[in-house]
C-alpha atoms as a PDB file:
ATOM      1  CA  UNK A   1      40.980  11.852   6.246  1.00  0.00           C
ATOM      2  CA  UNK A   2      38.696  14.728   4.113  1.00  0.00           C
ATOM      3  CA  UNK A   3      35.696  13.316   2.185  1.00  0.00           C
ATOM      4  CA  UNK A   4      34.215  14.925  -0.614  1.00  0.00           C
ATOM      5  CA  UNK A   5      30.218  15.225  -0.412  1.00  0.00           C
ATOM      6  CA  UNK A   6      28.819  16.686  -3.591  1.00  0.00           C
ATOM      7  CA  UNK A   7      24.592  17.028  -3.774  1.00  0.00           C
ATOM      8  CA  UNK A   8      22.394  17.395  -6.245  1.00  0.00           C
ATOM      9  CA  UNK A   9      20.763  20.980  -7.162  1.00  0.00           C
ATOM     10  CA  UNK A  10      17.979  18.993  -8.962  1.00  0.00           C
ATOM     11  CA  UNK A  11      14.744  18.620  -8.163  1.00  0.00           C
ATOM     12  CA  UNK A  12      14.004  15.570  -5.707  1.00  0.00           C
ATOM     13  CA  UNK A  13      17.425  16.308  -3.674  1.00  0.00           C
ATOM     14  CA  UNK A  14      17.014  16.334  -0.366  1.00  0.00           C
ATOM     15  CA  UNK A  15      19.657  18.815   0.888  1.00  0.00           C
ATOM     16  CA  UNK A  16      18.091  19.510   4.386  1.00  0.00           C
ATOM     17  CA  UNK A  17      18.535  15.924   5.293  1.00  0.00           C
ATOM     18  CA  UNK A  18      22.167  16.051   3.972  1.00  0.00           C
ATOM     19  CA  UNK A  19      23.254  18.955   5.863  1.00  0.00           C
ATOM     20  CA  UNK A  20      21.282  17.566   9.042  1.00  0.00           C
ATOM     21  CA  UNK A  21      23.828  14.634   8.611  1.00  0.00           C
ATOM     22  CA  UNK A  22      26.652  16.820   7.528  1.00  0.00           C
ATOM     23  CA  UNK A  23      26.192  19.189  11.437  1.00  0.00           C
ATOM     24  CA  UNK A  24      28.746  17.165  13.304  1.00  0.00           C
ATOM     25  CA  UNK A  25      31.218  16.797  11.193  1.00  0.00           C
ATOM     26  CA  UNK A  26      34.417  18.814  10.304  1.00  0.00           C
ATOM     27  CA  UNK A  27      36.287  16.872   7.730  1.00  0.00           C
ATOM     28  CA  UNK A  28      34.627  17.482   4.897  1.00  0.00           C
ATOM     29  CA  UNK A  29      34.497  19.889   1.308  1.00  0.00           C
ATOM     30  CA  UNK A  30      30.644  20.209  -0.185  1.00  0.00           C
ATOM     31  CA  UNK A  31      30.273  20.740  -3.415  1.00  0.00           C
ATOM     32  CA  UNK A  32      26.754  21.586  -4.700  1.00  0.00           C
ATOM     33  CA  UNK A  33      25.090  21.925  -7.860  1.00  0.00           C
ATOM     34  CA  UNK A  34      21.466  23.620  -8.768  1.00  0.00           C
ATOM     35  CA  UNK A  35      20.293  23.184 -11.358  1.00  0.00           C
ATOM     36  CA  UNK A  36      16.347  23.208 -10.482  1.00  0.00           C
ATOM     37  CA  UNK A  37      17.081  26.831  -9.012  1.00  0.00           C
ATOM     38  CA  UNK A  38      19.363  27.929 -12.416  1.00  0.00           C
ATOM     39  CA  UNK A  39      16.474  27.055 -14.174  1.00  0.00           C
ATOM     40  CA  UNK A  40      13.441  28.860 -12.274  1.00  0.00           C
ATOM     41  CA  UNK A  41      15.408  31.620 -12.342  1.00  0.00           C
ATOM     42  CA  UNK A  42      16.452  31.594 -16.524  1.00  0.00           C
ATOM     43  CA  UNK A  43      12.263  30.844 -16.658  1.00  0.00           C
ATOM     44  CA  UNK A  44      12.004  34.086 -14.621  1.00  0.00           C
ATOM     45  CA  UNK A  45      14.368  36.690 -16.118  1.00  0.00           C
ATOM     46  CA  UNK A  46      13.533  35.238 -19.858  1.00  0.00           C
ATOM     47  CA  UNK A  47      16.619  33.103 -20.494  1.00  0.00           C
ATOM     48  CA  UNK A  48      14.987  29.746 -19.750  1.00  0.00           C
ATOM     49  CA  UNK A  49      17.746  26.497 -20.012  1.00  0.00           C
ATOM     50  CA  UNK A  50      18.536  24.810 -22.855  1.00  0.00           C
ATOM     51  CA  UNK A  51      20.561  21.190 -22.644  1.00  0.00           C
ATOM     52  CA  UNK A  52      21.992  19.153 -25.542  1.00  0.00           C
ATOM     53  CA  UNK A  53      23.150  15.943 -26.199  1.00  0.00           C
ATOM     54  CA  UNK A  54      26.675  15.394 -27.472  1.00  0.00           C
ATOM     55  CA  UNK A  55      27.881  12.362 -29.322  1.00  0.00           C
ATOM     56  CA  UNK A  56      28.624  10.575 -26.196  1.00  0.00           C
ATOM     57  CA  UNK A  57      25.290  10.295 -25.000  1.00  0.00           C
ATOM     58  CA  UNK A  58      26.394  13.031 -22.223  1.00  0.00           C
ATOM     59  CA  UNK A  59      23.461  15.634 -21.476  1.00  0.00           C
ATOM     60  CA  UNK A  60      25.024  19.187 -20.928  1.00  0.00           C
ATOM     61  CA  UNK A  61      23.542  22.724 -20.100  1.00  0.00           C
ATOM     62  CA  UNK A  62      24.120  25.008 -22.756  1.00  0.00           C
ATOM     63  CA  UNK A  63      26.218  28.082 -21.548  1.00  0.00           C
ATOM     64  CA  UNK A  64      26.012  31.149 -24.001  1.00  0.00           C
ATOM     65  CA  UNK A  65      26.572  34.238 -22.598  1.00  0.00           C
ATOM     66  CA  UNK A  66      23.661  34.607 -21.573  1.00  0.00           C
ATOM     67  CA  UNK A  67      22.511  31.771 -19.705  1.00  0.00           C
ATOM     68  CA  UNK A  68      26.059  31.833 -17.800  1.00  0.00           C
ATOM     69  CA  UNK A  69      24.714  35.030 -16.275  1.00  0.00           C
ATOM     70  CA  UNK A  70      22.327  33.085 -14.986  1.00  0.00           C
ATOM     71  CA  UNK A  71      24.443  30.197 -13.618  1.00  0.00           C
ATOM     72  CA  UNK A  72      26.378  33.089 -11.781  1.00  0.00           C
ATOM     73  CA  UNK A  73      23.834  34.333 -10.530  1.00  0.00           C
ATOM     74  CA  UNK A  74      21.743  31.062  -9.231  1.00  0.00           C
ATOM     75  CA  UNK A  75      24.995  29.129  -8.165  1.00  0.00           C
ATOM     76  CA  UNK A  76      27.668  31.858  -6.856  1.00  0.00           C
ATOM     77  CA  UNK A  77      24.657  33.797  -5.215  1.00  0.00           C
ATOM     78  CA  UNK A  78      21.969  32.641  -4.322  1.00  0.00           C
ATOM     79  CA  UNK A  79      22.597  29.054  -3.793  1.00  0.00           C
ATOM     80  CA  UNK A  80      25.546  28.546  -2.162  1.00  0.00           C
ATOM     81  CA  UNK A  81      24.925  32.041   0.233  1.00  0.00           C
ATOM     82  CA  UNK A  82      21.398  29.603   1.145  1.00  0.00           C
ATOM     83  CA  UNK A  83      23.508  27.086   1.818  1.00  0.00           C
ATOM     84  CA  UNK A  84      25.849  28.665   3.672  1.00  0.00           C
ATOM     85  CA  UNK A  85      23.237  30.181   6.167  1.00  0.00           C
ATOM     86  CA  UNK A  86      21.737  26.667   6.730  1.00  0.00           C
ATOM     87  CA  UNK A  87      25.166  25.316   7.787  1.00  0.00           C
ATOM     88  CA  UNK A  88      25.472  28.650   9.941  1.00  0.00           C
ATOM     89  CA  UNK A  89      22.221  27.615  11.634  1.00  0.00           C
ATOM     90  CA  UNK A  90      23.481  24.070  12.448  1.00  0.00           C
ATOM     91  CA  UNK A  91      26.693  25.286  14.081  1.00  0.00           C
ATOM     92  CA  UNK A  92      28.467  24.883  11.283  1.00  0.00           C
ATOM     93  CA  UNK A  93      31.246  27.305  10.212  1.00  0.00           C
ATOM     94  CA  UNK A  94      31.318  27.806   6.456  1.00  0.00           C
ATOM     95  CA  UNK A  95      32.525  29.821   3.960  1.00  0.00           C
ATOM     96  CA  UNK A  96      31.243  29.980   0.388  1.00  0.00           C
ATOM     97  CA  UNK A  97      33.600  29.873  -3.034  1.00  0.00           C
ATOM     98  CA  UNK A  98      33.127  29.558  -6.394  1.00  0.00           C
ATOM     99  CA  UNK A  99      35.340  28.376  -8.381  1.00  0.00           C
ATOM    100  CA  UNK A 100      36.481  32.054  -9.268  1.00  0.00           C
ATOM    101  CA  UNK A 101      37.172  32.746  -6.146  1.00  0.00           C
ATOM    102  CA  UNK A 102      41.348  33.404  -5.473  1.00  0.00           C
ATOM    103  CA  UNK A 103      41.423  30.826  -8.608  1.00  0.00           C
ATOM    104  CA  UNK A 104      40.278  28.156  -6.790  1.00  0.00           C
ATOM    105  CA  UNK A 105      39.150  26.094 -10.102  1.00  0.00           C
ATOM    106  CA  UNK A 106      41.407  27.044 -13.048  1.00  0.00           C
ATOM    107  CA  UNK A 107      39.587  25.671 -16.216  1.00  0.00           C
ATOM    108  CA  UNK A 108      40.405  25.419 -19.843  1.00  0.00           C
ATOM    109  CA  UNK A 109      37.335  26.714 -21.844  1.00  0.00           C
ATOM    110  CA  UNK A 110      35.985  23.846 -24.373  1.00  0.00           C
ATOM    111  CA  UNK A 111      36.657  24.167 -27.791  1.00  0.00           C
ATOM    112  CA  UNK A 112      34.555  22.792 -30.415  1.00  0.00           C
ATOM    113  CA  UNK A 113      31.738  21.215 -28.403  1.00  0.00           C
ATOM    114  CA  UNK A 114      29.571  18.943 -30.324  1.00  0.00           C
ATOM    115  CA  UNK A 115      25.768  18.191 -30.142  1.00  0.00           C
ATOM    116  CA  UNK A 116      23.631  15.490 -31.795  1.00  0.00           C
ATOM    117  CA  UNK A 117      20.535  17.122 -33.628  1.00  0.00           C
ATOM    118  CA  UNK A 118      18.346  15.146 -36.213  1.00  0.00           C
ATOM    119  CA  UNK A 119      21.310  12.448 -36.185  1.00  0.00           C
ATOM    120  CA  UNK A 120      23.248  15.069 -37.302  1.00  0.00           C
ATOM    121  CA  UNK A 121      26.161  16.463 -35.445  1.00  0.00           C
ATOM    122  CA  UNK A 122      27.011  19.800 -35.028  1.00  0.00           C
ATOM    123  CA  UNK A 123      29.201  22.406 -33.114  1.00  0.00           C
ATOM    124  CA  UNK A 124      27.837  23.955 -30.281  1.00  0.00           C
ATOM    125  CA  UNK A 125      27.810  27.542 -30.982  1.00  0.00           C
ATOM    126  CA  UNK A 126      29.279  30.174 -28.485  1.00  0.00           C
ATOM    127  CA  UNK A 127      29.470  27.961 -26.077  1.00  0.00           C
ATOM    128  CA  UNK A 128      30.986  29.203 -22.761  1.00  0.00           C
ATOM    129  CA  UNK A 129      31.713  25.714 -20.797  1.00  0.00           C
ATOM    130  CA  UNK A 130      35.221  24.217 -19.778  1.00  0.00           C
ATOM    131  CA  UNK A 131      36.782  21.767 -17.889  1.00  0.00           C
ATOM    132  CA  UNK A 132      38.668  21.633 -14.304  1.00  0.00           C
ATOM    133  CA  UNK A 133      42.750  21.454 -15.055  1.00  0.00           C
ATOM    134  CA  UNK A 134      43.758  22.626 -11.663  1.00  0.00           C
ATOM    135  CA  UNK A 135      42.066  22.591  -7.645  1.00  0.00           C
ATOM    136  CA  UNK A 136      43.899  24.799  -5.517  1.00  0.00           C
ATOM    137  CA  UNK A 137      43.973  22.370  -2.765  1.00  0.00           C
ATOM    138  CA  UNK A 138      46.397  24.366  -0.221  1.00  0.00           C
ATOM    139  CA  UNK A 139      43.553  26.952  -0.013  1.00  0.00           C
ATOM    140  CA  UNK A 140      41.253  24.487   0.880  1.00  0.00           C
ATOM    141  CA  UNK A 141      42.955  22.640   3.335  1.00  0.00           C
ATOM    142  CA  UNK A 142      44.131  26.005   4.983  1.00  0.00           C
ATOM    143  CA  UNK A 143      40.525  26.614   5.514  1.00  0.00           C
ATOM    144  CA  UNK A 144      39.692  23.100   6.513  1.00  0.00           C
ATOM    145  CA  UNK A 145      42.576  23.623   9.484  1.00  0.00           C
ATOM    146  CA  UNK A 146      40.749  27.091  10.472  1.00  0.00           C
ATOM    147  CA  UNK A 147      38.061  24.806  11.037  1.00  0.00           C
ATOM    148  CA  UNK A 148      35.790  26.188   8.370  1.00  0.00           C
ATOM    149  CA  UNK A 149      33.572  23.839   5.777  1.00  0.00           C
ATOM    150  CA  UNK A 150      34.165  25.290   2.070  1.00  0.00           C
ATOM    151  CA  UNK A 151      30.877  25.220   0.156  1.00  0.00           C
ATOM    152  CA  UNK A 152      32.258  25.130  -3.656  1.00  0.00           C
ATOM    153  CA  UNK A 153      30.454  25.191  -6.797  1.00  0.00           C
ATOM    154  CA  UNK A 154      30.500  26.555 -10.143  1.00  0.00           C
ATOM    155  CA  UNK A 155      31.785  28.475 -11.747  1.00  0.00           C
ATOM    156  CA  UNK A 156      35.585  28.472 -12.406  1.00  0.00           C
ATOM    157  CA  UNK A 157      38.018  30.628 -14.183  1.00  0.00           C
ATOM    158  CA  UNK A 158      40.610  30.870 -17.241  1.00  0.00           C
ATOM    159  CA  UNK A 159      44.161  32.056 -16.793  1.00  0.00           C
ATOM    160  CA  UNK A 160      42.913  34.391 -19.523  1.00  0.00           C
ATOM    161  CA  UNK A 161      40.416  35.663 -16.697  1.00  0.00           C
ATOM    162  CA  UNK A 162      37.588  33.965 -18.584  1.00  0.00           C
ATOM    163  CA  UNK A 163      34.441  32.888 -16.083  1.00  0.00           C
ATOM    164  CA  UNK A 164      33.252  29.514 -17.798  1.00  0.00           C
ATOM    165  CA  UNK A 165      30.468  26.836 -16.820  1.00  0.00           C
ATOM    166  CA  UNK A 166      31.975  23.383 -15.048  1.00  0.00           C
ATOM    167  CA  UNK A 167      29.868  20.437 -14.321  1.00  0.00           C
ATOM    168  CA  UNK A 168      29.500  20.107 -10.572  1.00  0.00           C
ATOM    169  CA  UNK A 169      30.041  16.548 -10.557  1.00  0.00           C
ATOM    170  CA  UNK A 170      33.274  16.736 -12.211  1.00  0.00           C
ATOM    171  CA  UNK A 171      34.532  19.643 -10.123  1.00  0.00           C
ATOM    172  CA  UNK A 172      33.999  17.539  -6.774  1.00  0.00           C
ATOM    173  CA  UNK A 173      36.034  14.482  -8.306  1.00  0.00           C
ATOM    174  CA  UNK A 174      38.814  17.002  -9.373  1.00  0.00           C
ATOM    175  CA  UNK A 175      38.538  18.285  -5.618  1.00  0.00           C
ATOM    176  CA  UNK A 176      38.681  14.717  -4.673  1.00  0.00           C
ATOM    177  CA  UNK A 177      41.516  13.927  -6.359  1.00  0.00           C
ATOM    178  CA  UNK A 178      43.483  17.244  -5.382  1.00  0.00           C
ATOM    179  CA  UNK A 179      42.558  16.628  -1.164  1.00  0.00           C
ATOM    180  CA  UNK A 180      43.381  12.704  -1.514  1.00  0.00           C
ATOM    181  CA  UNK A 181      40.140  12.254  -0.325  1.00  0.00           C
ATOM    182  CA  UNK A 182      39.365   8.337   1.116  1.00  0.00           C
ATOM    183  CA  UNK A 183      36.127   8.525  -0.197  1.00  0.00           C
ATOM    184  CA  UNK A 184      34.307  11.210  -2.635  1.00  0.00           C
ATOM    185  CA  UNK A 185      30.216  11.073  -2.441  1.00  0.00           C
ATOM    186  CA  UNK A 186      27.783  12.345  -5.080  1.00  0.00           C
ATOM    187  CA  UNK A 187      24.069  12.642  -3.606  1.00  0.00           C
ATOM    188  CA  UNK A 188      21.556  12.949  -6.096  1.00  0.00           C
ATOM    189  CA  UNK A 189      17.735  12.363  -6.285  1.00  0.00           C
ATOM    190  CA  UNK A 190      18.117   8.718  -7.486  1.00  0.00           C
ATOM    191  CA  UNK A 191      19.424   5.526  -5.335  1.00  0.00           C
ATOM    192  CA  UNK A 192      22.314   5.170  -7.472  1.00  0.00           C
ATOM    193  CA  UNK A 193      23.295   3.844 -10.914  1.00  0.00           C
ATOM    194  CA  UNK A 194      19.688   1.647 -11.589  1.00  0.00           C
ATOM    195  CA  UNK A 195      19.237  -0.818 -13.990  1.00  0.00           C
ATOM    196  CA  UNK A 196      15.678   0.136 -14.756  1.00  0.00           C
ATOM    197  CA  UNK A 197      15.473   3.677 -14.000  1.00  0.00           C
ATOM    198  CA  UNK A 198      11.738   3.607 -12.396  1.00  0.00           C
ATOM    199  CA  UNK A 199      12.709   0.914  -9.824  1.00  0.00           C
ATOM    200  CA  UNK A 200      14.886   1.850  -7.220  1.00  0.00           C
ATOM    201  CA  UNK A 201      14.994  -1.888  -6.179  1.00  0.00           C
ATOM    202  CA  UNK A 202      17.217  -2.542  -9.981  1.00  0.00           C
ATOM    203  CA  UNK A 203      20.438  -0.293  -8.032  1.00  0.00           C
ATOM    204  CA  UNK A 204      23.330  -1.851  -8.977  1.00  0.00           C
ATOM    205  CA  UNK A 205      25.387  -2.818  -5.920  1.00  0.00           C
ATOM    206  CA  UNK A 206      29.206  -2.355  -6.792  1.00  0.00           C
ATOM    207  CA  UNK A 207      31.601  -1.666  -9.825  1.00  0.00           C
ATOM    208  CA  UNK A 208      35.339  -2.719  -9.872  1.00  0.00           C
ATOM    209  CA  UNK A 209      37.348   0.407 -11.014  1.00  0.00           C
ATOM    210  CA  UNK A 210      38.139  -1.447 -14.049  1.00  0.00           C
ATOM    211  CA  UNK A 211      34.718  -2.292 -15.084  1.00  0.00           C
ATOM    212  CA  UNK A 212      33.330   1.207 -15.182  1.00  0.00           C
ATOM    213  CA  UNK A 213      32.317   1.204 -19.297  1.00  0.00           C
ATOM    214  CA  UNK A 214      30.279  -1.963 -18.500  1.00  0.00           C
ATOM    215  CA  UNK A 215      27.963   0.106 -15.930  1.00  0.00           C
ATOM    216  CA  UNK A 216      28.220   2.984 -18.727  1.00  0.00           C
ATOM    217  CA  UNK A 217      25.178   2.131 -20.580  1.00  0.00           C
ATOM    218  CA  UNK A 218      22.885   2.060 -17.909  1.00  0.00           C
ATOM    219  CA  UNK A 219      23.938   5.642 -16.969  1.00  0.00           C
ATOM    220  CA  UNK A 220      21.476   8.047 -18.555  1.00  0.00           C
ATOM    221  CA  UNK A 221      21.053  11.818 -18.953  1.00  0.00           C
ATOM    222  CA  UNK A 222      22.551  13.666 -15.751  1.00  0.00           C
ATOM    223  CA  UNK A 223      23.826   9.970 -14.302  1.00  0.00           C
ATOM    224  CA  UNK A 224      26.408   9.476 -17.032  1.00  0.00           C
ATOM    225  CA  UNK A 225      28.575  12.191 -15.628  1.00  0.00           C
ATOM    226  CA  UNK A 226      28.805  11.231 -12.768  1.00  0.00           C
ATOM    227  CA  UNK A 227      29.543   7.685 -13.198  1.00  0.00           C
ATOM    228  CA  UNK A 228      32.050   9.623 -15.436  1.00  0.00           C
ATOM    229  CA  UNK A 229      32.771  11.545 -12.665  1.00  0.00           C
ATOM    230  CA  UNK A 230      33.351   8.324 -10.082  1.00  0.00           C
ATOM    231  CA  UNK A 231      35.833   6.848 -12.840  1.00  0.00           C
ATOM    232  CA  UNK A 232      38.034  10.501 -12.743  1.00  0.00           C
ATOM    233  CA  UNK A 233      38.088  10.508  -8.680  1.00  0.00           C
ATOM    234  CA  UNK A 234      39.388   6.759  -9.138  1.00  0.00           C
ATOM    235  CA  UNK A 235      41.761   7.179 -12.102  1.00  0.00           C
ATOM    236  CA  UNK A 236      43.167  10.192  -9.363  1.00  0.00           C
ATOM    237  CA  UNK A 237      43.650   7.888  -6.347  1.00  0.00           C
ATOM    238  CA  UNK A 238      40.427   8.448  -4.599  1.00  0.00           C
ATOM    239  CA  UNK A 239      39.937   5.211  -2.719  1.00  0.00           C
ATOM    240  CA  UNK A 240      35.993   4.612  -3.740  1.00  0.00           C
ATOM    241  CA  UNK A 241      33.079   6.762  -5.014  1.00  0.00           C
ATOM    242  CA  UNK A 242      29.324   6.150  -3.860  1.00  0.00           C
ATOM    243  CA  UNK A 243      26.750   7.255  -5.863  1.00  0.00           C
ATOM    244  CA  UNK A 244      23.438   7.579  -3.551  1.00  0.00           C
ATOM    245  CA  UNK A 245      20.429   9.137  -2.596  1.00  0.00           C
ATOM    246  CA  UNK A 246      20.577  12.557  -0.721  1.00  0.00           C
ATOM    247  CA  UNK A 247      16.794  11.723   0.597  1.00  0.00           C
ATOM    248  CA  UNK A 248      15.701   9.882   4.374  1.00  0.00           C
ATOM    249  CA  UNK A 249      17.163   9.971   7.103  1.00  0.00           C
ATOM    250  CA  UNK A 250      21.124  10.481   7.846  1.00  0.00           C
ATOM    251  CA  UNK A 251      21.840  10.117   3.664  1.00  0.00           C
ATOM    252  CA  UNK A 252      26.065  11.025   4.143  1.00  0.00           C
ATOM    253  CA  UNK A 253      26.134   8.288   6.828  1.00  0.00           C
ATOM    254  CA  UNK A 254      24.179   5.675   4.734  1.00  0.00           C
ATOM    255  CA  UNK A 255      25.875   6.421   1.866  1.00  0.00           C
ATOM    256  CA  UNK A 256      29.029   6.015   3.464  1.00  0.00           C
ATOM    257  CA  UNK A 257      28.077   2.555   5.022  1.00  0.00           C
ATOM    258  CA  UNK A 258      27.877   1.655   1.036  1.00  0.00           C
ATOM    259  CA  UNK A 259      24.228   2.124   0.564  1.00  0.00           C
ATOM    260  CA  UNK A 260      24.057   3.142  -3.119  1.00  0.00           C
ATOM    261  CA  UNK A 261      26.138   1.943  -6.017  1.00  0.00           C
ATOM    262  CA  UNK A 262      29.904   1.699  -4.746  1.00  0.00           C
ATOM    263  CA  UNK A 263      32.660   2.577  -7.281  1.00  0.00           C
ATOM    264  CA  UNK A 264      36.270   1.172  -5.856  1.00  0.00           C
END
């Protein structure tokens, strides 16, 4: 059965120690993010990140024109090509695809996104974002029986031929969901959902698939969309969702032994 392992591009992620972990096995899509590397290079070519909060308490990049250059360039290029190579040097057979790629993520672009500012909301001007509608999962599984690992991340595309920002985490439940995995994984630089977010020790242990909203005030920032995330893969038919730490020593195999917070 295929698992999903999506890790964190922000900083604290371990992703050495995940792909160290990730070496011997075959039966697996990784989806990555990078969102520490997006933003040293926006700080570098002038275009430095910008995030806002929309009425939901969700924290999202803001993706004019510009800055979705610079997504391109971080996440299609340089990031997943690095990523790649370090799978190459493991053993491991990979190929790299952004969502663009043959229309592997076909998105609908958002329309009238929404931020909070002064208690006042407002529409998110020019905003180039969208959301996952369809994973072409026959292309993935076609590589998957050639033997080769796909690396995804963002972008994806319109039917109108429109490239448009996705959320990582959300693109690796919609891949979830597509594959059937058993199990979908999102590593990040935190030990899962926490009830105090400066002690690890506060992780909260399990959450029934219907109790999801109850764990959604405790998810803050970044962490809300991916419990948001978990409660998509479930709503698909992914059997659980483990939010966990990509950092120490074999993370994929800890996190699937249920150490981190366990959505099923």
């Amino acid at each position: 059965m295929t698992i999903v392992v999506k890790v964190g591009g922000a900083a604290g992620n371990s992703l050495e120690e995940v792909l160290d972990d990730l070496a011997g096995r075959r039966d697996y899509v990784l989806v990555h993010g990078g969102s520490e590397r997006v933003d040293r290079l926006g700080e570098a070519l002038g275009r430095p990140a910008q995030y806002y909060t929309a009425p939901s308490g969700v924290v999202s990049r803001r993706s004019d024109p510009a800055h979705l250059e610079v997504v391109v360039l971080a996440l299609a290029g340089a990031v997943q090509t690095e990523i790649v190579a370090r799978l190459f040097a493991r053993g491991v057979r990979a190929i790299g695809l952004s969502g663009v790629d043959a229309g592997l993520l076909l998105a609908r672009r958002k329309e009238g996104a929404r931020e909070v500012v002064d208690g006042r909301v407002l529409r998110v001007a020019d905003d180039r974002s969208g959301r996952v509608e369809r994973v072409d999962a026959a292309l993935l599984e076609s590589l998957l029986g050639l033997g080769l690992v796909p690396v995804v991340g963002p972008p994806a595309v319109t039917a109108t031929g429109e490239v448009v920002n996705v959320d990582a985490d959300r693109v690796a439940a919609e891949i979830a969901v597509a594959l059937g995995a058993e199990t979908l994984l999102l590593l990040t630089n935190v030990a899962g959902v926490l009830r105090d977010r400066d002690d690890a020790a506060s992780r909260v242990a399990t959450v029934g698939r219907d109790a999801i909203d109850t764990v959604l005030p405790l998810a803050e920032g970044r962490m809300r969309k991916k419990v948001l995330a978990a409660q998509t893969a479930l709503a698909g038919g992914v059997g659980r969702v483990v939010i966990a730490s990509s950092s120490g020593s074999s993370p994929v195999a800890r996190a699937l032994a249920g150490d981190g917070t366990v959505f099923a």
